[in-house]
C-alpha atoms as a PDB file:
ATOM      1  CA  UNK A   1      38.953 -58.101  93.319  1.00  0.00           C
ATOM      2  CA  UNK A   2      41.444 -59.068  90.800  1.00  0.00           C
ATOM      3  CA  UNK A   3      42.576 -62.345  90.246  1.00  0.00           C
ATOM      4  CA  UNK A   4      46.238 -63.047  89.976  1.00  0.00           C
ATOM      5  CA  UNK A   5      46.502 -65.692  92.842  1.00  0.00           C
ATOM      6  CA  UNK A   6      44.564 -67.529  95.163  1.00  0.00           C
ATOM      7  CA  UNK A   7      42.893 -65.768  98.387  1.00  0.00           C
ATOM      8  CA  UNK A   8      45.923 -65.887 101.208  1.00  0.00           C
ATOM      9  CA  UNK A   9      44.597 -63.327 103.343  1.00  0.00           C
ATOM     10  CA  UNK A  10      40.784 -62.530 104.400  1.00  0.00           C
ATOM     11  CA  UNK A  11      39.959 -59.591 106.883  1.00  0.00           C
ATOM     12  CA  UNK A  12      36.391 -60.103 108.239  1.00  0.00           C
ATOM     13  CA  UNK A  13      33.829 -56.713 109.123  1.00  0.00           C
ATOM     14  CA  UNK A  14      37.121 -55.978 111.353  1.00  0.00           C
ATOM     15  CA  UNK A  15      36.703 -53.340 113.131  1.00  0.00           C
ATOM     16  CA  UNK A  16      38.951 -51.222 116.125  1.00  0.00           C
ATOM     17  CA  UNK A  17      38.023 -49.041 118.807  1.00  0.00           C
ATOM     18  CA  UNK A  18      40.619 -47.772 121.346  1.00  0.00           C
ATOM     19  CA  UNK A  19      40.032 -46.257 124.890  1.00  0.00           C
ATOM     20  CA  UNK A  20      38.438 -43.861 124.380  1.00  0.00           C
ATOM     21  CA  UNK A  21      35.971 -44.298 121.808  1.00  0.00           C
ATOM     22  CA  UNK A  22      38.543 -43.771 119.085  1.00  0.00           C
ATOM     23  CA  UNK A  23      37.828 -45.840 116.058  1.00  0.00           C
ATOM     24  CA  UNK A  24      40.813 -46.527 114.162  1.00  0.00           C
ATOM     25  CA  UNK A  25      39.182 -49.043 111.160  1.00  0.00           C
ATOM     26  CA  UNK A  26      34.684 -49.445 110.917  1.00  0.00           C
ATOM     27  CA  UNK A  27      34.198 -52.583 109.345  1.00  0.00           C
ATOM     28  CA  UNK A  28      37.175 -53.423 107.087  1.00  0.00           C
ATOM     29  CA  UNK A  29      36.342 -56.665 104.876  1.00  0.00           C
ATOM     30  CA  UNK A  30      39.045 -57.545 102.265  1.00  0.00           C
ATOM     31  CA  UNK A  31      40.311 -60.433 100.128  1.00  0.00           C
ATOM     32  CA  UNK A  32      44.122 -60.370  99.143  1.00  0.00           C
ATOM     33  CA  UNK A  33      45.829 -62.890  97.127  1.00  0.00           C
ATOM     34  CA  UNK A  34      49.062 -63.999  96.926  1.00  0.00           C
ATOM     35  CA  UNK A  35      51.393 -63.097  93.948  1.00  0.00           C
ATOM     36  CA  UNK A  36      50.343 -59.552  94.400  1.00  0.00           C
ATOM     37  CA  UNK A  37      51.807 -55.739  95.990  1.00  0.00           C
ATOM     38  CA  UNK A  38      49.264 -54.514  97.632  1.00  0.00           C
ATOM     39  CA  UNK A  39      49.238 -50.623  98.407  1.00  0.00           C
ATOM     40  CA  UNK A  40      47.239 -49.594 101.381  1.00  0.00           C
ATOM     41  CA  UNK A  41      46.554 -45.672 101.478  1.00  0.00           C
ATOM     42  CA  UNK A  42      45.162 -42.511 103.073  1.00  0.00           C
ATOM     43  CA  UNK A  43      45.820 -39.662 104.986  1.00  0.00           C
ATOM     44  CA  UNK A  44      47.352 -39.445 108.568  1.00  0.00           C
ATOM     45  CA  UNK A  45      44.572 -40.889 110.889  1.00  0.00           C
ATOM     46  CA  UNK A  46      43.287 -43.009 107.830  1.00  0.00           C
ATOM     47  CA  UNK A  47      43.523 -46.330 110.020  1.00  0.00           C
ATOM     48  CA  UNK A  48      46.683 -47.939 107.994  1.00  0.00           C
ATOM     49  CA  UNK A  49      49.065 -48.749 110.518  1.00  0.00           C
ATOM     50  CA  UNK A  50      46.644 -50.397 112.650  1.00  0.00           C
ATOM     51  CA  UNK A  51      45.167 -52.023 109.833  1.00  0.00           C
ATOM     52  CA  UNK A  52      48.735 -53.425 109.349  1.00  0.00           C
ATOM     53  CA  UNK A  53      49.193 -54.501 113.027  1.00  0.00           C
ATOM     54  CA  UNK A  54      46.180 -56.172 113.457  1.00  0.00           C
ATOM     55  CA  UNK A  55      47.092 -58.313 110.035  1.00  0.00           C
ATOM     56  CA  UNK A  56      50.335 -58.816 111.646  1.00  0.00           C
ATOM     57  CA  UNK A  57      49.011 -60.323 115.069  1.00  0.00           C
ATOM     58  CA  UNK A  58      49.740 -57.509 117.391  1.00  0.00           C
ATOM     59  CA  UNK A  59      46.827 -55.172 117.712  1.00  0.00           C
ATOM     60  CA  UNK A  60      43.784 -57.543 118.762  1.00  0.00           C
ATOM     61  CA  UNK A  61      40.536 -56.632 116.748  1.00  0.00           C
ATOM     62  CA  UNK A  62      37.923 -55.476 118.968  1.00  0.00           C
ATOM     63  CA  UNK A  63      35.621 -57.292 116.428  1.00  0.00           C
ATOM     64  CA  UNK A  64      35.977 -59.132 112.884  1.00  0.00           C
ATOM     65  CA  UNK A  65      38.965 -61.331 111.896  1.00  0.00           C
ATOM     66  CA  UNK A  66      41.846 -61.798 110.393  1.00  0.00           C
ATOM     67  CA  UNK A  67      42.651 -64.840 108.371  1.00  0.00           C
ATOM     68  CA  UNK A  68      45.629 -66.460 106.727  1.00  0.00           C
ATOM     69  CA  UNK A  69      45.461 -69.373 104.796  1.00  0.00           C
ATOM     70  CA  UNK A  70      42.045 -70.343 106.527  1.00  0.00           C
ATOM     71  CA  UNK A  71      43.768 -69.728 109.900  1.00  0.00           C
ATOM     72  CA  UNK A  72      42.927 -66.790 112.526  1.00  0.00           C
ATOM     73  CA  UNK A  73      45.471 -64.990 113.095  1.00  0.00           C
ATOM     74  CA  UNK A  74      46.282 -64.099 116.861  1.00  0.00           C
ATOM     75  CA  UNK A  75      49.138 -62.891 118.772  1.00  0.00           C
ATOM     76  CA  UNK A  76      51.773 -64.683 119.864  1.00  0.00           C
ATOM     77  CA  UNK A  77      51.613 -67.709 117.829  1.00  0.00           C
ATOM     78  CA  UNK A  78      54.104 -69.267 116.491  1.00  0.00           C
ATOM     79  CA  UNK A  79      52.861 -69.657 113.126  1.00  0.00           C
ATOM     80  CA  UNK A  80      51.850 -66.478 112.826  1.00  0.00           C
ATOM     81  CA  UNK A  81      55.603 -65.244 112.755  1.00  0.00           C
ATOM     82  CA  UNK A  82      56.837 -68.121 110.822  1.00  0.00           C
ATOM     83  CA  UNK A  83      54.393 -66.889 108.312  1.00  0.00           C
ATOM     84  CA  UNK A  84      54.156 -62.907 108.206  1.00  0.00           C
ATOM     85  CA  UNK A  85      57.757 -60.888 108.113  1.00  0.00           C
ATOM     86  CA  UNK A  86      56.716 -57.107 109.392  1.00  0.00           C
ATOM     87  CA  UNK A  87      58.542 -53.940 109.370  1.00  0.00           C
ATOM     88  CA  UNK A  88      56.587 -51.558 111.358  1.00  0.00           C
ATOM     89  CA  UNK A  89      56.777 -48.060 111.190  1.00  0.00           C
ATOM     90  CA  UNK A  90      58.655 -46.950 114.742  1.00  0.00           C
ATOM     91  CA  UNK A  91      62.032 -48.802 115.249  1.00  0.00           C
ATOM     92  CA  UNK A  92      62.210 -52.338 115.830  1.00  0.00           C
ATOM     93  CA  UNK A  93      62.715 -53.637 119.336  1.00  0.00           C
ATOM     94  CA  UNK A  94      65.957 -55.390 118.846  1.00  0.00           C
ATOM     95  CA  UNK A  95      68.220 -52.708 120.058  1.00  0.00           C
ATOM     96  CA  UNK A  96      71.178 -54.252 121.913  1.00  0.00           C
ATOM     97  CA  UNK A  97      71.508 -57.042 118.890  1.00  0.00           C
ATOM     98  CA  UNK A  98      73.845 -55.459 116.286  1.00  0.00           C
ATOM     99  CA  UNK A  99      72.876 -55.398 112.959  1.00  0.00           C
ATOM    100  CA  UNK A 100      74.413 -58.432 111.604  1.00  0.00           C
ATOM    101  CA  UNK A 101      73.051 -60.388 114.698  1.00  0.00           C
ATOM    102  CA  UNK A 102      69.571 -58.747 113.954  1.00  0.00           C
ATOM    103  CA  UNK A 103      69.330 -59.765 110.604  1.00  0.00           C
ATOM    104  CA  UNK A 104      70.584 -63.110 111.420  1.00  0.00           C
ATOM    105  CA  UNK A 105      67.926 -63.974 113.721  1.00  0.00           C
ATOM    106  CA  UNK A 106      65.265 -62.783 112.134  1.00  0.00           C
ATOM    107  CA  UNK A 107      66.100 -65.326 109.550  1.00  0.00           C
ATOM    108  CA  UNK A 108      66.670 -67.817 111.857  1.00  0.00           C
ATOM    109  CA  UNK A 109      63.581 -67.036 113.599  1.00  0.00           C
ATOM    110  CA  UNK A 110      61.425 -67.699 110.574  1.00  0.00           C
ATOM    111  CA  UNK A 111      62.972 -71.267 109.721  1.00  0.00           C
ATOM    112  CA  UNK A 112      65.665 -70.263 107.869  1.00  0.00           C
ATOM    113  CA  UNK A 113      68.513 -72.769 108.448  1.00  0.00           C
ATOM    114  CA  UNK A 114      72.006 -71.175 110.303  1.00  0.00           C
ATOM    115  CA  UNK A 115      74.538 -71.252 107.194  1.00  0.00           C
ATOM    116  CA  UNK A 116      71.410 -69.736 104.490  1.00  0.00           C
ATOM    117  CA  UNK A 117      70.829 -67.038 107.336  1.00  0.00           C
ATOM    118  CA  UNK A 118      74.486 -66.503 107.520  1.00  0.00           C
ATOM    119  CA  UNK A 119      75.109 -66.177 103.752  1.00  0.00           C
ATOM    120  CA  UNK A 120      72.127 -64.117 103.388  1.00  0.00           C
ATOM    121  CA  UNK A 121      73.256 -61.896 106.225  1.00  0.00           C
ATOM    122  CA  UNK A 122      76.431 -61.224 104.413  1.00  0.00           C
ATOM    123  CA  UNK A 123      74.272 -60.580 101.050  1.00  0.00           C
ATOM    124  CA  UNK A 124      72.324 -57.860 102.539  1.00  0.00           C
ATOM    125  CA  UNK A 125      74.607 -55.825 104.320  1.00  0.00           C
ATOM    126  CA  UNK A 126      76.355 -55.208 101.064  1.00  0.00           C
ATOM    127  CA  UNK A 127      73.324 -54.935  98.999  1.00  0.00           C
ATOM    128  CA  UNK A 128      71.782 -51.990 101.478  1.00  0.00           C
ATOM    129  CA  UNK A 129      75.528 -50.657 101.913  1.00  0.00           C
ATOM    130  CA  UNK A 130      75.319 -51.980 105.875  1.00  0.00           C
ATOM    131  CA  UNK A 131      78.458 -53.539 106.270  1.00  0.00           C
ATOM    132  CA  UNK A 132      80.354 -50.766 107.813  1.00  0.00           C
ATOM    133  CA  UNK A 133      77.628 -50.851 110.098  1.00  0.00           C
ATOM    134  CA  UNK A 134      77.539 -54.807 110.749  1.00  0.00           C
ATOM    135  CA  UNK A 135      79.103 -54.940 114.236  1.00  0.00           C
ATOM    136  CA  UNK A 136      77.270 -52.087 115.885  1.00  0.00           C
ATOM    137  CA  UNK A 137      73.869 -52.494 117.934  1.00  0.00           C
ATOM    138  CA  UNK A 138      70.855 -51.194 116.539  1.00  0.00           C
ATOM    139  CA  UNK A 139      70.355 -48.621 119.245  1.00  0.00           C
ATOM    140  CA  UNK A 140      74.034 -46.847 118.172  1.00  0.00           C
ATOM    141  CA  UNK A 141      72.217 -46.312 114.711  1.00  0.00           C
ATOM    142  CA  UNK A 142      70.712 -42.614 112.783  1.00  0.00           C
ATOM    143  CA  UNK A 143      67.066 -43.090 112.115  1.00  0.00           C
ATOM    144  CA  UNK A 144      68.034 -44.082 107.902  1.00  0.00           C
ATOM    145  CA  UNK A 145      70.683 -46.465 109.170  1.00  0.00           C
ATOM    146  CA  UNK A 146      67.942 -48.186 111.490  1.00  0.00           C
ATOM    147  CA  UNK A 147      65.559 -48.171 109.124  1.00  0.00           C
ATOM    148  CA  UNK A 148      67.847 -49.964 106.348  1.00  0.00           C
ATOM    149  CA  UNK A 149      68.832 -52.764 109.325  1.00  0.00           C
ATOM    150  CA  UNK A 150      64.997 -52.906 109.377  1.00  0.00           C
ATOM    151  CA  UNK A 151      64.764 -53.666 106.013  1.00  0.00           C
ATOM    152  CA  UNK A 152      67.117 -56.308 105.914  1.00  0.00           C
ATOM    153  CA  UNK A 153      64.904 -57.981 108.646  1.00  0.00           C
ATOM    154  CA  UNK A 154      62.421 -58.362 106.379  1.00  0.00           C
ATOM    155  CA  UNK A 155      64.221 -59.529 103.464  1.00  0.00           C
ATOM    156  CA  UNK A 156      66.565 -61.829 105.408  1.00  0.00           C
ATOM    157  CA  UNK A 157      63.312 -64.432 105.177  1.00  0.00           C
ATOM    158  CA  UNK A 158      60.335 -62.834 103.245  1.00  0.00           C
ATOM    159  CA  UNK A 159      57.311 -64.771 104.945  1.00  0.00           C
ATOM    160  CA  UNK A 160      54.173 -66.097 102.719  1.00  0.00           C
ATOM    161  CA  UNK A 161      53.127 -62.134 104.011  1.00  0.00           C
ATOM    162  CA  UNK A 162      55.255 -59.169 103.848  1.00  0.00           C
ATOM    163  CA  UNK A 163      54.170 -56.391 105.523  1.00  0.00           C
ATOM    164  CA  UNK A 164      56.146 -52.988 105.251  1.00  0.00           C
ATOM    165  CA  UNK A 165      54.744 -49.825 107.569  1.00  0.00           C
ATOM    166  CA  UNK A 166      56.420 -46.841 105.570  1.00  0.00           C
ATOM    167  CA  UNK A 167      59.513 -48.751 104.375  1.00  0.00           C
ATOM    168  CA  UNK A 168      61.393 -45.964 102.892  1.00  0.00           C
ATOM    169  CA  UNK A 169      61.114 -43.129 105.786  1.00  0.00           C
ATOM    170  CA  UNK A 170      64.688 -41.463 106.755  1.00  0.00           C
ATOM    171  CA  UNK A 171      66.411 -42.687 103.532  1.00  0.00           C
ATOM    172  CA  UNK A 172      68.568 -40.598 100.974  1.00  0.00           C
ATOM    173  CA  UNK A 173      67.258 -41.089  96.965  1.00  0.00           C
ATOM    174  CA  UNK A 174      69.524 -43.296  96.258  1.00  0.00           C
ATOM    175  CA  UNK A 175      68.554 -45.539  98.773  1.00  0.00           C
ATOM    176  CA  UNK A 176      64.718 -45.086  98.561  1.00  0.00           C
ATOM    177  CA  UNK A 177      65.493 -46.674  95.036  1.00  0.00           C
ATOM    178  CA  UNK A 178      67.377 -49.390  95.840  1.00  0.00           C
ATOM    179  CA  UNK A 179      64.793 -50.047  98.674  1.00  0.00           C
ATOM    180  CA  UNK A 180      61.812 -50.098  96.177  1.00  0.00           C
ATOM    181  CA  UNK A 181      64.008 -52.535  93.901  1.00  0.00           C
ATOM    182  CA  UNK A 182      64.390 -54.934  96.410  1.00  0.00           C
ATOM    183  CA  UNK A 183      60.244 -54.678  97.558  1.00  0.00           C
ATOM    184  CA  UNK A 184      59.937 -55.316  93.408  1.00  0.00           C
ATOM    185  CA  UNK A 185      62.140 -58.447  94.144  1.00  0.00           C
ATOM    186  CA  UNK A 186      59.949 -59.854  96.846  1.00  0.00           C
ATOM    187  CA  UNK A 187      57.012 -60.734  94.437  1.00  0.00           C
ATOM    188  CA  UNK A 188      56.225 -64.133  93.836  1.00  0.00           C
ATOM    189  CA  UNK A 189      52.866 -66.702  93.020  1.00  0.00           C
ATOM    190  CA  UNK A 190      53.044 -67.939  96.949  1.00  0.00           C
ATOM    191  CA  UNK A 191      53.299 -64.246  98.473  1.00  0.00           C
ATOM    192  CA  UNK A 192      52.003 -61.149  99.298  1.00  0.00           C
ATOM    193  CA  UNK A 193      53.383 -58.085  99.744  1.00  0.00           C
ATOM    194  CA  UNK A 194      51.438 -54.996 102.209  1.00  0.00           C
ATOM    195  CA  UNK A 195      52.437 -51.876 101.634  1.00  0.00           C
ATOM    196  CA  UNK A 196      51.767 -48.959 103.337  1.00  0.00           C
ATOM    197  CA  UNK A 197      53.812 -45.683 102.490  1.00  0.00           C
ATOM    198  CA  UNK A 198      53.431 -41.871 101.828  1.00  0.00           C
ATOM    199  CA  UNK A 199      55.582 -41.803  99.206  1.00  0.00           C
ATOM    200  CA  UNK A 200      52.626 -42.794  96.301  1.00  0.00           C
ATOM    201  CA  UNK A 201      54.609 -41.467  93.589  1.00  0.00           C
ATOM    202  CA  UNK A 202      58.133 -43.914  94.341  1.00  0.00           C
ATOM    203  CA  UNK A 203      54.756 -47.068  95.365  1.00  0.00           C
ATOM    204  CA  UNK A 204      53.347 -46.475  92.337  1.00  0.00           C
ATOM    205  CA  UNK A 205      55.953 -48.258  90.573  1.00  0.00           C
ATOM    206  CA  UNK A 206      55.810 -51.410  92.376  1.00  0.00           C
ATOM    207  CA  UNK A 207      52.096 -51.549  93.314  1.00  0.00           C
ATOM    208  CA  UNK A 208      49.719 -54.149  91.687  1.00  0.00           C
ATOM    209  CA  UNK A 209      46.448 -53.113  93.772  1.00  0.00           C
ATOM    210  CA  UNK A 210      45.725 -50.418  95.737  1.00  0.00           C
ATOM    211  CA  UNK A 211      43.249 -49.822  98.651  1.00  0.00           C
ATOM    212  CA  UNK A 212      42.120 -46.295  99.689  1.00  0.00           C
ATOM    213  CA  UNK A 213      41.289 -45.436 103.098  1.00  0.00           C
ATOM    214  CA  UNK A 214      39.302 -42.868 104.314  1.00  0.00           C
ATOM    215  CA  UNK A 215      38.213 -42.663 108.559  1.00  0.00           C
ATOM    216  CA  UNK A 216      39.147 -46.133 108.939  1.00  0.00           C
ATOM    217  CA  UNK A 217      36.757 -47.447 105.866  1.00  0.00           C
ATOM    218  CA  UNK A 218      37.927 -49.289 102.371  1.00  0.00           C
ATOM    219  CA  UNK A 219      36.859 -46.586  99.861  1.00  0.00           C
ATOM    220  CA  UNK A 220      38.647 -47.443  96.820  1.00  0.00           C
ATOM    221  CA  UNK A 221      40.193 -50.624  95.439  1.00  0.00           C
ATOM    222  CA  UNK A 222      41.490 -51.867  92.650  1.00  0.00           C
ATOM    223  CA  UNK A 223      44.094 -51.874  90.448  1.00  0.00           C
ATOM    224  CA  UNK A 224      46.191 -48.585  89.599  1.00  0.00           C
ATOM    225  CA  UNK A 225      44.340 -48.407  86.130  1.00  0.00           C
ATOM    226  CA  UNK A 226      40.715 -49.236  87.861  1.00  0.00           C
ATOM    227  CA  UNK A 227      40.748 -46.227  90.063  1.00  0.00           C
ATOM    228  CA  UNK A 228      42.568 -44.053  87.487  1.00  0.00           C
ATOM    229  CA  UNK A 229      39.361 -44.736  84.907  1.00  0.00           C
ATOM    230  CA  UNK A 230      37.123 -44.258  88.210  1.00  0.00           C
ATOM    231  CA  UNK A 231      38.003 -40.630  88.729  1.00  0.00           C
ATOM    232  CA  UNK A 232      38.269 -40.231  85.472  1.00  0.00           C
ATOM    233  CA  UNK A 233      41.642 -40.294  83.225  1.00  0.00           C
ATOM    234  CA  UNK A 234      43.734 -37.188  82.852  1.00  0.00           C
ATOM    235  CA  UNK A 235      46.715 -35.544  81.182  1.00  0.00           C
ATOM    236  CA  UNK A 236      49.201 -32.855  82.919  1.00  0.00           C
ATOM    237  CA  UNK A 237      50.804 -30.794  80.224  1.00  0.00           C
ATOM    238  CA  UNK A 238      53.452 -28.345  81.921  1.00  0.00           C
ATOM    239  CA  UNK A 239      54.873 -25.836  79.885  1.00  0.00           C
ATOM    240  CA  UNK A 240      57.313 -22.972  80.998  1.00  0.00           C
ATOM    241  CA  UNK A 241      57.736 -19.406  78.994  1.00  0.00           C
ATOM    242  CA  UNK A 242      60.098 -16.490  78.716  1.00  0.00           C
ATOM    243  CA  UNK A 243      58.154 -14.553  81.218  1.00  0.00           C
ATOM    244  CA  UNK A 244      54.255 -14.464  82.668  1.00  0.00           C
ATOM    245  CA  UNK A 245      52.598 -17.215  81.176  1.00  0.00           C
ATOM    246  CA  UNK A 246      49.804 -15.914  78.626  1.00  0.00           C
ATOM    247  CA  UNK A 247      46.699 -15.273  80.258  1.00  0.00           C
ATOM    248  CA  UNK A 248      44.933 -16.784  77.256  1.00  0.00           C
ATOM    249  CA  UNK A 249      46.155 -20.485  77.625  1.00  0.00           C
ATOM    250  CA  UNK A 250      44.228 -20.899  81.458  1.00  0.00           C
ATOM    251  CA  UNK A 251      40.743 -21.519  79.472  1.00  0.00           C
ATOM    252  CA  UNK A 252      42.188 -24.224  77.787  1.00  0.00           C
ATOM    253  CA  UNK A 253      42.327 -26.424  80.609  1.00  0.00           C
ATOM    254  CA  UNK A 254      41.781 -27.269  84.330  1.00  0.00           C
ATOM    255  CA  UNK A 255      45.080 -24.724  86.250  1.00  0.00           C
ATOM    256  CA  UNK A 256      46.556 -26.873  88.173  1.00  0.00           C
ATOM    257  CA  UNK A 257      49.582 -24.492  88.942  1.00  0.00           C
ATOM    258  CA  UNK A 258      50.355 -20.590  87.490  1.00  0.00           C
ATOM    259  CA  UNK A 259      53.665 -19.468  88.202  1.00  0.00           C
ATOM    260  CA  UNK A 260      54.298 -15.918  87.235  1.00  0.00           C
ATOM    261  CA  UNK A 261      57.818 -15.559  88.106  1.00  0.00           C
ATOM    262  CA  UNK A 262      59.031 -19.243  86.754  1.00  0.00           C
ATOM    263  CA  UNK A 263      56.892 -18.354  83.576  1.00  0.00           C
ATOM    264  CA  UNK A 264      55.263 -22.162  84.576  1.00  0.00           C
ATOM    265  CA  UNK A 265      51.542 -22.822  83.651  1.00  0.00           C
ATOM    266  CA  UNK A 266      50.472 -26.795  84.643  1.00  0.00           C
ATOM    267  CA  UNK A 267      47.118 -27.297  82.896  1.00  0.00           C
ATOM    268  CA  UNK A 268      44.886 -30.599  83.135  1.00  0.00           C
ATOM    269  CA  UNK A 269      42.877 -31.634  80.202  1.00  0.00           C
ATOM    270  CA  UNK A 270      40.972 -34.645  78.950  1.00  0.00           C
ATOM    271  CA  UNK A 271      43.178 -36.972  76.935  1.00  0.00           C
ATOM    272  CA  UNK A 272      41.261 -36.386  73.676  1.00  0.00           C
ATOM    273  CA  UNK A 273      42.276 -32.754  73.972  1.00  0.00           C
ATOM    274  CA  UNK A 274      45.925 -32.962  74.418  1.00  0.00           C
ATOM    275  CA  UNK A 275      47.078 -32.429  70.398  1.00  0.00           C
ATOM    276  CA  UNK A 276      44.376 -28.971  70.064  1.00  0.00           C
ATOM    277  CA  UNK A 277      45.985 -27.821  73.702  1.00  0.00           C
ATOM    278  CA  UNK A 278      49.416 -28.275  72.537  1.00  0.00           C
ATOM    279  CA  UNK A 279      48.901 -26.539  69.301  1.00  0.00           C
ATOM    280  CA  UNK A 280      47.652 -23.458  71.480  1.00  0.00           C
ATOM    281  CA  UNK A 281      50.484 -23.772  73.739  1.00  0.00           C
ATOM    282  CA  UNK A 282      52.926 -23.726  71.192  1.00  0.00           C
ATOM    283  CA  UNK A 283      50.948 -20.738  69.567  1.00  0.00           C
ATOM    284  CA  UNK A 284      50.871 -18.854  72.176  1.00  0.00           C
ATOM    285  CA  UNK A 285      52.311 -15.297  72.273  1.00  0.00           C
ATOM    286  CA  UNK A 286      54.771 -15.871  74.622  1.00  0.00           C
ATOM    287  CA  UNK A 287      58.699 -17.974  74.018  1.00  0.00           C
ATOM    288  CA  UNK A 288      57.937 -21.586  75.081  1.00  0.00           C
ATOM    289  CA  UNK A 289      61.111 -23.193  76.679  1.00  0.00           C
ATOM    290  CA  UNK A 290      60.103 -26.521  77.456  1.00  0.00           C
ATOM    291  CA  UNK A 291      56.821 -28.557  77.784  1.00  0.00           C
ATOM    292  CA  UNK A 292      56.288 -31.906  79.605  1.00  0.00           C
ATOM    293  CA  UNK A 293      53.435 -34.027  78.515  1.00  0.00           C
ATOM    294  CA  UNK A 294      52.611 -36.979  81.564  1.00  0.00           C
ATOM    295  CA  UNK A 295      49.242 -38.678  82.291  1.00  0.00           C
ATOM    296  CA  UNK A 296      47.961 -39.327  85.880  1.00  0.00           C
ATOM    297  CA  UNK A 297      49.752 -41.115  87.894  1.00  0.00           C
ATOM    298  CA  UNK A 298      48.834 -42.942  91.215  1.00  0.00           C
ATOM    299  CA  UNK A 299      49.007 -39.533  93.210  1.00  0.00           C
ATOM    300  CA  UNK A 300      46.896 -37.822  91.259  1.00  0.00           C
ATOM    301  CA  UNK A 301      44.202 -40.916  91.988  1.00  0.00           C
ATOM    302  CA  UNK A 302      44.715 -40.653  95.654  1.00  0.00           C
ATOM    303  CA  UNK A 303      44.042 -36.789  95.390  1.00  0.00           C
ATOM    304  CA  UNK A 304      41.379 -37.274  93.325  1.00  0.00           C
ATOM    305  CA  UNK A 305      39.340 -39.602  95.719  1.00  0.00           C
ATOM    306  CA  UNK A 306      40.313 -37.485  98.588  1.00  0.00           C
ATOM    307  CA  UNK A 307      38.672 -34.698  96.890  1.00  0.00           C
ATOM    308  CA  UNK A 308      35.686 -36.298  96.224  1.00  0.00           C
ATOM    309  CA  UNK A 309      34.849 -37.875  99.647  1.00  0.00           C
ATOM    310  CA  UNK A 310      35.835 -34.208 100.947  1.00  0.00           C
ATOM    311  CA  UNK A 311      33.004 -32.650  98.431  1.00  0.00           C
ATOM    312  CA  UNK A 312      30.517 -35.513  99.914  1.00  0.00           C
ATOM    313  CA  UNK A 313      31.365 -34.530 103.513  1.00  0.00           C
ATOM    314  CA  UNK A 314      30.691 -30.802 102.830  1.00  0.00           C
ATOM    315  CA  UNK A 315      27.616 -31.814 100.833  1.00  0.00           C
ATOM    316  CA  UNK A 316      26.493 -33.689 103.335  1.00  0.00           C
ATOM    317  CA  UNK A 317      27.130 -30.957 106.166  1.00  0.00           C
ATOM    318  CA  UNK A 318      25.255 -28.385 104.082  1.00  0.00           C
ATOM    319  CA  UNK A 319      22.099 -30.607 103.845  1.00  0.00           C
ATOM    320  CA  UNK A 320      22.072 -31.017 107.021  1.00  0.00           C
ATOM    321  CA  UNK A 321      22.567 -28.111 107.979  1.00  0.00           C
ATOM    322  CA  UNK A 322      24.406 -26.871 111.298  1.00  0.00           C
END
């Protein structure tokens, strides 16, 4: 657990089980503190979202708890609203408000008095490029546009907890980045920020922890630089030729990618290697044309961990037996 802030959030041995049988999270225990963006990851199924929800007061545990600032946190309260801003991942279930009347009382709704609401209204439909889009309802919108008006929900009155399901599904580039700029903004000493998104490589620029999850259990979390010396540190060196890349240069590294017709060869090496590899790539029979030297990045730790649990699954299976 790292130690930037006080503990603002505790989640208890919680644990969900739908009709069913399903179980979407097996005992999830975790301290978060405020000042910090928190990443929450893992493939489809992984238990995120209702992970989220049940942080966010509106998927009831079916055991453990959920604590913020001391307090449990069930659904309905008042407090609890006051106190957490969410986006969730499926559209947002103000549909006949239009946008500015959307982000208006969701300010409003969180103790934000009418004239700041107003004026912050006004700052973020021009920020996120809404104000063309200010006097229609939500359910008139495109998925991007109602996804943006959900944004601006959120950041009309960022709560003591943030909590964003996916926030940058459905948008163009440009807008993913001036999304993530705006999820940098949000970080301060009194607040946390939940983040839960596919896109690792555009999170990974915003994230201060990260939490892996694998059939709804924590397995992974730390820092970015924690799990990237966990799985062990890496360097991706990309280089593209005039033709085949040389057969030669695939010893000199883990292959992550051979192109033929692109002439691309993506090798993986240990960082102490990287100066003898690039002397061979640059020696190499064939005309280099470019070469792109990057270390692992957040992805690449994700991956990595997802490969490994895999490779205990199968072991498992084989000891085991049929």
């Amino acid at each position: 657990m790292t130690e930037t802030g006080s503990t603002l959030l505790e989640i208890r041995d919680l644990v969900k089980t739908y009709r069913g049988g399903v179980t979407a999270n097996r005992g999830i225990s975790l301290r978060l503190e405020a000042g910090q963006i928190v990443g929450i990851l893992g493939p489809n199924g992984a238990g995120k979202s209702t992970l989220l929800r049940q942080i966010v007061g509106l998927t009831r545990p079916t055991s453990g708890s959920v604590r913020l600032g001391g307090r449990v946190v069930e659904a309905g309260r008042m407090w609890v609203k006051e106190r957490i801003a969410y986006l969730p991942q499926h559209p947002l279930a103000l549909a006949d408000l239009t946008v500015a009347q959307a982000i208006t009382y969701s300010a409003r709704l969180r103790g934000v008095p009418a004239a700041e609401a107003a004026r912050r209204t006004r700052r973020l439909l021009e920020s996120l490029e809404l104000a063309p889009l200010a006097g229609r309802p939500l359910y008139t919108l495109s998925g991007g546009e109602h996804r943006l008006a959900g944004i601006a929900t959120v950041l009309a009155a960022p709560a003591a907890v943030v909590a964003l399901d996916e926030p940058t599904n459905e948008l163009d580039p440009l807008m993913r980045r001036r999304v993530w700029e705006e999820i940098r903004g949000l970080k301060r000493p009194d607040r946390l920020v939940l983040l839960v998104s596919h896109n690792v490589l555009e999170a990974e620029r915003v994230l201060d922890r990260v939490v892996i999850l694998h059939q709804g259990q924590v397995v992974a979390d730390g820092t970015p630089a924690a799990l990237r010396a966990a799985v062990g540190e890496s360097v991706r060196i990309a280089a593209v030729f005039e033709g085949p890349p040389p057969v030669g240069l695939a010893a000199a590294g883990e292959v992550e990618e051979r192109d033929e017709a692109r002439g691309r060869l993506v090798l993986r090496v240990d960082p102490a290697r990287v100066p003898a590899v690039l002397a061979r790539v640059v020696a190499a029979p064939a005309r280099l044309t470019g070469v792109e030297v990057s270390r692992s990045g957040l992805e690449d730790i994700y991956l990595a961990w997802r490969e490994r649990l895999e490779g205990q699954r199968r072991g498992g299976q084989e000891r085991h037996g049929p």
